[in-house]
Protein backbone atom coordinates (compact mmCIF):
# COMPACT_ATOMS: atom_id res chain seq x y z
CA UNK A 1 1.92 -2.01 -40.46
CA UNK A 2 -0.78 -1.18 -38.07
CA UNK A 3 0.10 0.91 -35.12
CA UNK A 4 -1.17 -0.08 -31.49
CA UNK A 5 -2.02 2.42 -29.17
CA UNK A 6 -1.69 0.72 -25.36
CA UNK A 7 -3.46 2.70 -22.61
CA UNK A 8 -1.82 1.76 -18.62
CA UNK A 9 -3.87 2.21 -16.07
CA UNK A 10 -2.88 4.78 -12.84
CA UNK A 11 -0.83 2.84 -10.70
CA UNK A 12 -3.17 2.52 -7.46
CA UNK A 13 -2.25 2.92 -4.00
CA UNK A 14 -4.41 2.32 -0.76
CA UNK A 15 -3.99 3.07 2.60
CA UNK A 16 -6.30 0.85 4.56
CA UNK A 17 -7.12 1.36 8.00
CA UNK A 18 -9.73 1.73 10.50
CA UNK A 19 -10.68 4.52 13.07
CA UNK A 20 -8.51 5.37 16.07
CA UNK A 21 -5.08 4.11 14.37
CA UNK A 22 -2.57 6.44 15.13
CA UNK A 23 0.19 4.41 12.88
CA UNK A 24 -1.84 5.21 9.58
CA UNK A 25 -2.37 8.95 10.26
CA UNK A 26 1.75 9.40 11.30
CA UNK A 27 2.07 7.53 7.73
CA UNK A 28 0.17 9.62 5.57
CA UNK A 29 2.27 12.37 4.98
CA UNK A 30 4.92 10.00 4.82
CA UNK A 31 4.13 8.14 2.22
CA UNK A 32 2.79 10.96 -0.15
CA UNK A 33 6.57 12.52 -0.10
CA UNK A 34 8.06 8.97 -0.61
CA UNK A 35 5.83 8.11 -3.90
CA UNK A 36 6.31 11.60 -5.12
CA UNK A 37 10.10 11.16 -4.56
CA UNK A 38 9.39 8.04 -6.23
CA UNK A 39 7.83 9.67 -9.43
CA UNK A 40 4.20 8.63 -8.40
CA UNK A 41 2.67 11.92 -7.32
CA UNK A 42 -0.83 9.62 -7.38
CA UNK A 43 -3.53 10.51 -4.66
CA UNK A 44 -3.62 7.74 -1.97
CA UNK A 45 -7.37 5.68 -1.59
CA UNK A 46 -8.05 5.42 1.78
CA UNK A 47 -10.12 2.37 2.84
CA UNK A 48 -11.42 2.58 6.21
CA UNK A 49 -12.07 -1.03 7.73
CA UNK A 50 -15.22 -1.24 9.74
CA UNK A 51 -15.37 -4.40 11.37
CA UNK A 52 -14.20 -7.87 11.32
CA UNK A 53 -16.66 -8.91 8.28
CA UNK A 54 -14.91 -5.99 6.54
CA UNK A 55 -11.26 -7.18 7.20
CA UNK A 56 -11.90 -10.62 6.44
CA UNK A 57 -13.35 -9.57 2.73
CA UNK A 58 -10.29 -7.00 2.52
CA UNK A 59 -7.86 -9.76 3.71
CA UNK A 60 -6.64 -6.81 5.92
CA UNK A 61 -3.61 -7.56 8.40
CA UNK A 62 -4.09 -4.09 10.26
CA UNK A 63 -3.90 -1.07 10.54
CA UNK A 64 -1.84 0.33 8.62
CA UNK A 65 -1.88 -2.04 5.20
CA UNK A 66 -0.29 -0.54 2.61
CA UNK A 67 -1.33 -2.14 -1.09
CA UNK A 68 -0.12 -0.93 -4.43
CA UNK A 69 -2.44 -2.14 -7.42
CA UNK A 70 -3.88 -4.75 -5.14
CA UNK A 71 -0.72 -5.90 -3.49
CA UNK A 72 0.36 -5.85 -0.04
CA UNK A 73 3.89 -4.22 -0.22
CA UNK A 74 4.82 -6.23 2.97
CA UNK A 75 7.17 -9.36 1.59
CA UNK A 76 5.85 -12.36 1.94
CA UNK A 77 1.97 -11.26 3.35
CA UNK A 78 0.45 -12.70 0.12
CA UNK A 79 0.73 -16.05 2.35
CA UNK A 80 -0.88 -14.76 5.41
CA UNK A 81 -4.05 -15.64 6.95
CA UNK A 82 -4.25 -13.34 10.26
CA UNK A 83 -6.93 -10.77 9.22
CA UNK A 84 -8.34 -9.01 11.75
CA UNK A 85 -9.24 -5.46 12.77
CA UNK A 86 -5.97 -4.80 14.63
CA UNK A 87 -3.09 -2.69 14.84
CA UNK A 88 -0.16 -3.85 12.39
CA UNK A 89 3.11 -4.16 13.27
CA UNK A 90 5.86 -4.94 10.41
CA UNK A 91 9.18 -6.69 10.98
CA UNK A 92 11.17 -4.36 9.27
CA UNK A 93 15.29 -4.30 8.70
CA UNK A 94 14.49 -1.29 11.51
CA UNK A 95 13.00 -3.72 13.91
CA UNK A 96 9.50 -3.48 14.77
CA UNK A 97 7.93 -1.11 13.55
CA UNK A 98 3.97 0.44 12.88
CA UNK A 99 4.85 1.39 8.95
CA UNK A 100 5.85 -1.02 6.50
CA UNK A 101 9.78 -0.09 5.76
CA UNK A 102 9.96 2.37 2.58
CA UNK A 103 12.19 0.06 0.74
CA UNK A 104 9.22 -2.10 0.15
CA UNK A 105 7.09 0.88 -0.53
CA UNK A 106 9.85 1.46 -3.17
CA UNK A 107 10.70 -2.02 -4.37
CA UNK A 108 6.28 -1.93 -5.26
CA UNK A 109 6.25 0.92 -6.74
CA UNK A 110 9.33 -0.19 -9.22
CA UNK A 111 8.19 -3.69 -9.80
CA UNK A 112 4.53 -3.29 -10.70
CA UNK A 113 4.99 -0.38 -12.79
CA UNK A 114 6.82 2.76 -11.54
CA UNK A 115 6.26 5.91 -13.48
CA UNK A 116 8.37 5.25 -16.43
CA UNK A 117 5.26 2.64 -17.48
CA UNK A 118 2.35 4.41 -16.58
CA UNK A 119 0.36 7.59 -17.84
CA UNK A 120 -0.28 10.83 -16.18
């Protein structure tokens, strides 16, 4: 019997936004304590958005989008089409709000690999 060594990649999370958002800044800190929390003590990629050639490409909502390996943790913004260099607002269970709600954050973080799956 052969053994098989798997290697995971990091679990990836971006921040992107673009200059003069105050929403992204206020979630920064946030965010870091929620994923370490979490078990994902991972340094954040920030991806600043220049333009609106740049946020078409991204497929970036606004300001802030939060996307863990690749995936908006919004529910449902896989479908939309809105991109746009733009403040973000997010429909939360909160109301309206300019952060995406942290039980998404969470629910990511668990389904697409949480830190029992992925190497330090």
């Amino acid at each position: 019997m052969t053994a098989v060594r798997q290697t995971v990649e990091p679990m990836t999370v971006q921040v992107l936004y673009f200059d003069g958002c105050p929403n992204y800044e206020a979630l920064l800190p946030h965010l870091r304590e929620l994923l370490r929390t979490a078990g994902e003590g991972r340094d954040l990629e920030l991806v600043r958005v220049e333009d609106g050639s740049a946020a078409e490409r991204e497929r970036f909502l606004g300001s802030p989008t939060v996307r863990i390996d690749g995936e908006d943790v919004e529910p449902g913004a896989s479908h939309r089409t809105d991109f746009g260099l733009k403040c973000r607002l997010y429909a939360t269970p909160e109301g309206l709000r300019g952060v995406p709600a942290d039980e998404w954050i969470l629910s990511a973080v668990a389904r697409l690999g949480g830190s029992a799956d992925r190497s330090s």
